[in-house]
Protein backbone atom coordinates (compact mmCIF):
# COMPACT_ATOMS: atom_id res chain seq x y z
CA UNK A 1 37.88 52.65 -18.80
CA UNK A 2 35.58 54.55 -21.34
CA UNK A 3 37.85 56.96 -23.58
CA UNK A 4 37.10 60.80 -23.45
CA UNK A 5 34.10 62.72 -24.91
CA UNK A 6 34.72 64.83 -27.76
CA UNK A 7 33.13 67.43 -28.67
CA UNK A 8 32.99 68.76 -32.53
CA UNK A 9 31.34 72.36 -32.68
CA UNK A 10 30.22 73.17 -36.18
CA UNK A 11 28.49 75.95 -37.45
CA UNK A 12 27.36 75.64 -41.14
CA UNK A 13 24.80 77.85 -43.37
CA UNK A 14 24.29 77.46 -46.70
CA UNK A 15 26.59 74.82 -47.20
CA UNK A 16 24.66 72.19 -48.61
CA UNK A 17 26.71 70.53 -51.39
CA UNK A 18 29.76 70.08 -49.01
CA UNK A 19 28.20 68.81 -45.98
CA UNK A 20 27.81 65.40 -47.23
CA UNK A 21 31.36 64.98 -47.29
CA UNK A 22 32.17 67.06 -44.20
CA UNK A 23 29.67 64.87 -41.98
CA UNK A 24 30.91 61.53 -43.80
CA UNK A 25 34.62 62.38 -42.61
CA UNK A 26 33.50 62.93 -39.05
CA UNK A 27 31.40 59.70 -39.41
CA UNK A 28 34.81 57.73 -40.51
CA UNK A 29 36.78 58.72 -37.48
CA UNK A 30 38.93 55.94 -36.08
CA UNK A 31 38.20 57.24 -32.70
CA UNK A 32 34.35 56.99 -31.88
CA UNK A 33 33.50 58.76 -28.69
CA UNK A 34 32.85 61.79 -30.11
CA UNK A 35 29.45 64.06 -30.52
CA UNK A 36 28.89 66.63 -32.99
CA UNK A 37 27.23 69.73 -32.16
CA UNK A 38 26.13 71.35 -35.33
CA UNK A 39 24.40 74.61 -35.56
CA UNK A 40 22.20 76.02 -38.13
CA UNK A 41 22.95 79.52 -39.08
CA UNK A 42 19.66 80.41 -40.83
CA UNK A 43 20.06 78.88 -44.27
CA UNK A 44 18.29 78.76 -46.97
CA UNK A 45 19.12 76.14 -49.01
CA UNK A 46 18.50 72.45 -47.99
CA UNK A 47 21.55 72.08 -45.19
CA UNK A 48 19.41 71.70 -42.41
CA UNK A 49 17.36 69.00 -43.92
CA UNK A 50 20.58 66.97 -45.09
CA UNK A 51 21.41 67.43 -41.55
CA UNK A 52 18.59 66.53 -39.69
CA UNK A 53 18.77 63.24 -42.13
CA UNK A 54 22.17 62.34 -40.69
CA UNK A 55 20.85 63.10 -37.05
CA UNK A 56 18.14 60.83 -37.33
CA UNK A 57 20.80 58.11 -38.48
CA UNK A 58 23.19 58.90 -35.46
CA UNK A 59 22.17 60.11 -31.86
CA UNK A 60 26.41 61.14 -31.53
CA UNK A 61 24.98 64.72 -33.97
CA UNK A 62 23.06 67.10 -32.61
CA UNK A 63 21.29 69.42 -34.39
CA UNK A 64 20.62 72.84 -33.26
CA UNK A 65 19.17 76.07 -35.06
CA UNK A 66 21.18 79.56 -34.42
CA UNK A 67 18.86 81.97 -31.50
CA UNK A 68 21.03 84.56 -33.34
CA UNK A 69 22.67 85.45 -36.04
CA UNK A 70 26.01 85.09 -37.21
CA UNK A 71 29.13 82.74 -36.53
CA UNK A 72 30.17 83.53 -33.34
CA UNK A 73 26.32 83.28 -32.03
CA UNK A 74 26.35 79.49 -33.30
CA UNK A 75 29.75 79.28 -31.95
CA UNK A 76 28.22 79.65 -28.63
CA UNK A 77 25.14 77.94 -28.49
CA UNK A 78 27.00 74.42 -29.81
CA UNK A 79 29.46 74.63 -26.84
CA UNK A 80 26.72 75.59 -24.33
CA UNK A 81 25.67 72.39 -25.28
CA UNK A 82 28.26 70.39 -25.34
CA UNK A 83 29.66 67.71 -22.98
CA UNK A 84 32.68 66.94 -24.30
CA UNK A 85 36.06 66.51 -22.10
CA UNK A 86 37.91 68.18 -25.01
CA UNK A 87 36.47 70.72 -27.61
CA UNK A 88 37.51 71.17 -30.87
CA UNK A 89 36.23 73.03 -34.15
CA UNK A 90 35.11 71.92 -37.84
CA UNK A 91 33.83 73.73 -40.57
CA UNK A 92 31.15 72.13 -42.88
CA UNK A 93 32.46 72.65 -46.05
CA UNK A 94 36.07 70.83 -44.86
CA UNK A 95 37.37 67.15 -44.65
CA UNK A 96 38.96 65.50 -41.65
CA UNK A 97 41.51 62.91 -42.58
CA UNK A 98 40.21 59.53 -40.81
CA UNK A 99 42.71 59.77 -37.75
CA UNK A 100 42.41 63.60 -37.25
CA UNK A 101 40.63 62.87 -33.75
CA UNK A 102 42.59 59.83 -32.67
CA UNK A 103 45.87 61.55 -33.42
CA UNK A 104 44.90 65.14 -31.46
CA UNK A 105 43.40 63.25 -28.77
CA UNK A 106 46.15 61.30 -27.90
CA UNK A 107 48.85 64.25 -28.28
CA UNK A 108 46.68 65.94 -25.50
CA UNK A 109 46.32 62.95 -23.12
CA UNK A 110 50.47 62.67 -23.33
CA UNK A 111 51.20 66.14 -23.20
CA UNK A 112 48.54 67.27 -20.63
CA UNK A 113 46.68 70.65 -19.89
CA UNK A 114 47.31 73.85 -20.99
CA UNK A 115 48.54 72.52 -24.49
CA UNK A 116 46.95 72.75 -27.99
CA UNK A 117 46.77 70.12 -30.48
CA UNK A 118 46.92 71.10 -33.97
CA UNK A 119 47.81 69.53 -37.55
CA UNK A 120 48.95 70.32 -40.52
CA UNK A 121 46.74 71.42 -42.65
CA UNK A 122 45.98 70.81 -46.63
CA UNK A 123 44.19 73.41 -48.97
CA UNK A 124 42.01 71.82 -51.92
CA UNK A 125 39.84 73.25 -54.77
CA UNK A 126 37.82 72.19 -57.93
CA UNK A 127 39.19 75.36 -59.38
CA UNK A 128 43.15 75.28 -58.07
CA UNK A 129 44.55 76.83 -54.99
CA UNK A 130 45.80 80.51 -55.43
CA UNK A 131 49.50 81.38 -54.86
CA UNK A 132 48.38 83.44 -51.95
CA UNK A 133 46.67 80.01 -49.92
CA UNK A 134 49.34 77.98 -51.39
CA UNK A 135 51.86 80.17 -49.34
CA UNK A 136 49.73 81.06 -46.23
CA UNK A 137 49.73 76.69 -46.05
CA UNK A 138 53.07 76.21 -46.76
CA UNK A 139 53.65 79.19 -43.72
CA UNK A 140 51.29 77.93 -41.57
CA UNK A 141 52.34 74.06 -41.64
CA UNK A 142 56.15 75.07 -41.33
CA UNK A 143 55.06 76.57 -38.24
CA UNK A 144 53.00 73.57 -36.68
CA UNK A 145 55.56 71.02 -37.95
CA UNK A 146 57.71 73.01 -35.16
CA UNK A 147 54.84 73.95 -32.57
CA UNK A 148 56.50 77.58 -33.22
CA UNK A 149 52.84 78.90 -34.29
CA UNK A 150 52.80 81.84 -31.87
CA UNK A 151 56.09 83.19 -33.17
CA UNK A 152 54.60 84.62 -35.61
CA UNK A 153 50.97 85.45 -34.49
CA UNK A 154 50.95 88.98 -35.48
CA UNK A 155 51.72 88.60 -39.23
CA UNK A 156 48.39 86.09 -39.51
CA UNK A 157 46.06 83.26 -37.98
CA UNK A 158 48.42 81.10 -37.00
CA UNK A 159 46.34 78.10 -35.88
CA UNK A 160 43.72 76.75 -38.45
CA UNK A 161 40.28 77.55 -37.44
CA UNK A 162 39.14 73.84 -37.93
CA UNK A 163 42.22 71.91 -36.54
CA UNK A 164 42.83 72.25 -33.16
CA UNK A 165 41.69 70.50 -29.76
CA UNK A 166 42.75 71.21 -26.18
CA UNK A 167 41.12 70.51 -23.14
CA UNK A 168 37.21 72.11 -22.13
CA UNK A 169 38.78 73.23 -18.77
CA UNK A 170 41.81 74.98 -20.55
CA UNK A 171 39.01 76.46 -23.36
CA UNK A 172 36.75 77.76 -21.27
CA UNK A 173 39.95 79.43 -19.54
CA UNK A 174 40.54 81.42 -22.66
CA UNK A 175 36.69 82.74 -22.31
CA UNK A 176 35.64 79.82 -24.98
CA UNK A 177 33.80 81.46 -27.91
CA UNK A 178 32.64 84.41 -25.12
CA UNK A 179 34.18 87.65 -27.09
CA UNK A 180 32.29 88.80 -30.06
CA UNK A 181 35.14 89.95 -31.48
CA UNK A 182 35.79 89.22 -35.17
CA UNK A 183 37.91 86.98 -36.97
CA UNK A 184 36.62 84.93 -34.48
CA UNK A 185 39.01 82.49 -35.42
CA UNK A 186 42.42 84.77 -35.08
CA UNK A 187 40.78 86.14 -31.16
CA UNK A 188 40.65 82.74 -30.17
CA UNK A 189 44.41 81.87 -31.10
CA UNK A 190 45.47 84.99 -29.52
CA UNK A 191 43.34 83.90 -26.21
CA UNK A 192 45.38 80.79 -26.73
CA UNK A 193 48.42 82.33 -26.63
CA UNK A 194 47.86 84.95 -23.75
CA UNK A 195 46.88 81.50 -21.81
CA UNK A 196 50.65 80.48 -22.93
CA UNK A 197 49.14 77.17 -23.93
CA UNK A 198 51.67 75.65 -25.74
CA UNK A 199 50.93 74.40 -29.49
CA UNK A 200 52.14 70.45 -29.56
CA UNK A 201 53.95 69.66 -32.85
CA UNK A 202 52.59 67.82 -35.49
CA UNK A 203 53.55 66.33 -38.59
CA UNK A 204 50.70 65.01 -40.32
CA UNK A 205 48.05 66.34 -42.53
CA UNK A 206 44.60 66.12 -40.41
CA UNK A 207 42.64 68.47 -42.19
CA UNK A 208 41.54 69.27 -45.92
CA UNK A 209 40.63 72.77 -46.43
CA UNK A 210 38.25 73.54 -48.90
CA UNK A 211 38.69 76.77 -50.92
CA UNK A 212 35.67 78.38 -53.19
CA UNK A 213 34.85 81.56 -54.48
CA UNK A 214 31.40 82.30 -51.76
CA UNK A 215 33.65 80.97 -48.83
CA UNK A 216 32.90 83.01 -45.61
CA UNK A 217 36.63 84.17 -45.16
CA UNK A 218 36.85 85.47 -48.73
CA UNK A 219 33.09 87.46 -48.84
CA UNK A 220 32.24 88.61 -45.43
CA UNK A 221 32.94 92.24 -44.11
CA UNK A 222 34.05 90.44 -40.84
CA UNK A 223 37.63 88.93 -42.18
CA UNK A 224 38.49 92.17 -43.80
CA UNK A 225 42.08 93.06 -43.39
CA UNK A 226 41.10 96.49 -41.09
CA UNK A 227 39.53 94.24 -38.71
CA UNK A 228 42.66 91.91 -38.68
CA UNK A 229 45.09 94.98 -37.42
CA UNK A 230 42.15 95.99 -35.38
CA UNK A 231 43.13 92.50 -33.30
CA UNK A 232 46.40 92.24 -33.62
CA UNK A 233 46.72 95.97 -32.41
CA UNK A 234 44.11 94.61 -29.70
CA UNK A 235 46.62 91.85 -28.28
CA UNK A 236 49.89 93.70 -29.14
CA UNK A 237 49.15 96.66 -26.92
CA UNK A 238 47.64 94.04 -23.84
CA UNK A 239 50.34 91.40 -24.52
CA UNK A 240 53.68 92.18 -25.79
CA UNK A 241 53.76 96.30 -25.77
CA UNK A 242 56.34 98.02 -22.68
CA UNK A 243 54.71 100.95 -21.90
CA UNK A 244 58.64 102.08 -20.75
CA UNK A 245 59.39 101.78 -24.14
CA UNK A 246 58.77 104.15 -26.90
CA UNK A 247 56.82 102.29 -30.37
CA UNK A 248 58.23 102.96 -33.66
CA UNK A 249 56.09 102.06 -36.78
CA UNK A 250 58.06 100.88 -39.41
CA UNK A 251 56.29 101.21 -42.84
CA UNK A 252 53.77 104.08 -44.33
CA UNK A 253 51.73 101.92 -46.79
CA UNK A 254 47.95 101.78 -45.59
CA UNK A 255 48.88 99.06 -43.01
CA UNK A 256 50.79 101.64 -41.52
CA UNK A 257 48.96 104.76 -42.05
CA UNK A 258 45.85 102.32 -39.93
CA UNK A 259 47.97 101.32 -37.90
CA UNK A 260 49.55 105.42 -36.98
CA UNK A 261 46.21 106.65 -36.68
CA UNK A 262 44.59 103.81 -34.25
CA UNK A 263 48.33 104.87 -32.01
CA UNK A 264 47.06 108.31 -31.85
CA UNK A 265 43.11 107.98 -31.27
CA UNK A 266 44.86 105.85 -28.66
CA UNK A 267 46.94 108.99 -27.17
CA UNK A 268 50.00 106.58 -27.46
CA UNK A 269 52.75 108.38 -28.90
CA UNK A 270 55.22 106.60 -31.67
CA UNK A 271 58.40 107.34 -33.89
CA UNK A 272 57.64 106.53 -37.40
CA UNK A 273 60.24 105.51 -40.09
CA UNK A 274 60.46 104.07 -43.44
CA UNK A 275 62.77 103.71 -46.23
CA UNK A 276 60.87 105.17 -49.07
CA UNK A 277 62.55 108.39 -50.11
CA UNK A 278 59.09 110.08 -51.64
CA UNK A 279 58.18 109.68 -47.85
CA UNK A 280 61.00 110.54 -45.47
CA UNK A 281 60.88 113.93 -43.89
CA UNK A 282 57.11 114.48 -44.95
CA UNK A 283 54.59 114.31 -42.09
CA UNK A 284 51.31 112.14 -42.49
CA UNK A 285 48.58 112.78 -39.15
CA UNK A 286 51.17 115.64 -37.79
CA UNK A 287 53.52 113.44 -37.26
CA UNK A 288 57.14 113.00 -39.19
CA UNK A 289 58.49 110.13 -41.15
CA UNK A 290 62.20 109.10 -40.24
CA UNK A 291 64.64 107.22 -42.40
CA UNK A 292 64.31 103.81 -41.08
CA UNK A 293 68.53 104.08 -39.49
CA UNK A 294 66.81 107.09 -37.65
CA UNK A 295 65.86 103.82 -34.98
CA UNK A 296 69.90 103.91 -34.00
CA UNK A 297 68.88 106.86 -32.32
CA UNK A 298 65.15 105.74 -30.43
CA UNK A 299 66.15 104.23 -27.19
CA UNK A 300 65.28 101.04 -26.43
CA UNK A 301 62.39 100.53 -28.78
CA UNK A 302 59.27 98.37 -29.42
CA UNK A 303 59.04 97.97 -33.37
CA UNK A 304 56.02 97.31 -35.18
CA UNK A 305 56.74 96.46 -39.03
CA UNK A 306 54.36 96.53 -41.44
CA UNK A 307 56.25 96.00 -44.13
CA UNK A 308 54.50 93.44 -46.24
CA UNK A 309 56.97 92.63 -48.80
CA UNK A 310 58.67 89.34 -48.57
CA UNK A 311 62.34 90.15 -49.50
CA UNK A 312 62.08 93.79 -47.58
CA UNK A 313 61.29 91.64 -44.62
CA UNK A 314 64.32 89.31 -44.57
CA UNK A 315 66.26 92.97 -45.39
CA UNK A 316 64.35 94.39 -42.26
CA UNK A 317 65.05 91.45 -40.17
CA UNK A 318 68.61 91.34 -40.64
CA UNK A 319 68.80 95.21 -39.92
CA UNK A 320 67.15 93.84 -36.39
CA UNK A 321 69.51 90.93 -35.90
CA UNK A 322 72.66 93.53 -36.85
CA UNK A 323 71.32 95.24 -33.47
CA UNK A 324 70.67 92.50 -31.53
CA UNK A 325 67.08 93.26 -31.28
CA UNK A 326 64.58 89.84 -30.91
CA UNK A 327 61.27 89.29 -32.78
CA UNK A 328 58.11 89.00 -30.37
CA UNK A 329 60.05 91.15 -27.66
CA UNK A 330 61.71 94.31 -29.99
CA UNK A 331 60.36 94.05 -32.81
CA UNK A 332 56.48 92.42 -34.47
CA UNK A 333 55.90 91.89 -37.74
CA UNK A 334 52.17 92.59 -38.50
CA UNK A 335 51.83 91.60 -42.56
């Protein structure tokens, strides 16, 4: 019996000194079956010639030029052509580790539909990974080592963009790469988890990340942090918020301040505490700040902490687990 079809969707522009590497890695796969859909995104450099040389080498890559314009666009013309029984994502400036396929295939044929295969995930750079990626990898594989990803989905992505596979019947499910909603990326994981597909473990490095100063996550207006409460507000107040229960904001940095004045373009009403005594008893939009222990006396609430501050979080959370109060149903952290 002939294995499965995968399908790789790729979008690249402008990414012509990694793509030799990127298409090489794909080409090394210990599992074979596989076809790569790769989508031009008007560049201007030479990527679409290097490609179109690899193409003519392989009939599994096929080369397509974006009808529109931007990610999500190329996104969706690679998967409307696609055949693949399972779909999964690469970016063309990243590596796959020779098994990556092999290993997320076969995690999906034992575990069956409605799950997600991911991997842990490894962040390289000629110039030296930041602190900030360093953590957000360390975060992010501590989380897939467990399959635990979508405990923490509001803080950040918590499935890499490039490292996951699950079934076309269970993608196109979650509305595939339908919503033009940006960070593409961070919609499609919270698709994934309205779906409640579950995220399969995984203890193995399967991707290389590649971090660089013009990378698309770092320069475009798209992955700005307004649009990332933007989503997570999105999902919170269709997923997880009781409208029988009142929302209290919990910090009144910026993150908060965005997130207070979405709440009342919204007409959703909120309590709004903090523990920064410059702040307490002032009122920002019309509407007072509490002392955070002012929660004692909200009944039954939804709490949305935003917070960004490592050690103020662990303080936060064991104020919350002092009142018995459970992340993802009381209370969200969203930084």
């Amino acid at each position: 019996m002939q294995e499965p079809l995968i399908s790789i969707i790729t979008p690249f522009k402008n990414t012509e000194a990694f793509l030799t590497a990127c298409l090489d890695s794909i080409l090394n796969q210990s599992y074979t079956n596989w076809e790569l859909i790769i989508v031009d995104d008007n560049s201007t450099d030479f990527s679409y010639q290097l490609v179109e040389h690899y193409a003519k080498k392989d009939t599994r890559i096929k080369l397509l030029k974006n009808n529109g314009e931007g990610i999500i666009d190329a996104l969706q013309l690679a998967f409307k052509n696609s055949y693949g029984t399972y779909i999964t994502r690469m970016d063309s400036d990243d590596i796959m580790h020779p098994n990556k396929l092999k290993i997320m295939l076969y995690s999906l044929l034992e575990k069956g539909k409605k799950h997600v295969a991911i991997g842990l995930v490894k962040y390289f750079s000629e110039t030296g990974i930041s602190n900030g990626y360093a953590r957000y990898e360390t975060w992010i594989n501590d989380l897939t080592r467990k399959g635990t990803n979508y405990s923490e989905i509001y803080k950040e992505c918590v499935i890499p963009s490039p490292c996951w596979m699950l079934h076309r019947e269970d993608f196109i499910a979650a509305e595939a790469f339908n919503p033009n909603r940006y960070p593409e990326d961070y919609d499609l994981t919270f698709r994934f988890y309205k779906q409640n597909y579950k995220c399969i473990p995984c203890n193995q490095v399967l991707h290389q990340w590649r971090d660089y100063s013009t990378r698309t996550s770092r320069t475009h207006e798209h992955y700005a942090q307004n649009y990332f409460l933007d989503i997570k507000l999105h999902y919170f107040l269709e997923l997880d918020y009781n409208t029988k229960r009142p929302i209290t904001i919990w910090g009144a940095g910026t993150k908060g301040k965005n997130i207070a004045k979405a709440l009342i373009e919204k007409k959703i009403p909120f309590y709004w505490i903090c523990d920064n005594e410059k702040k307490i008893g002032k009122h920002i939009y019309n509407q007072e700040l509490h002392n955070f222990d002012y929660l004692k006396q909200i009944e039954n609430p939804q709490c949305i902490v935003t917070v960004a501050n490592a050690e103020a979080q662990k303080e936060i959370t064991s104020y919350f687990n002092t009142h018995k109060m459970k992340p993802m149903t009381d209370y969200f952290f969203f930084c």
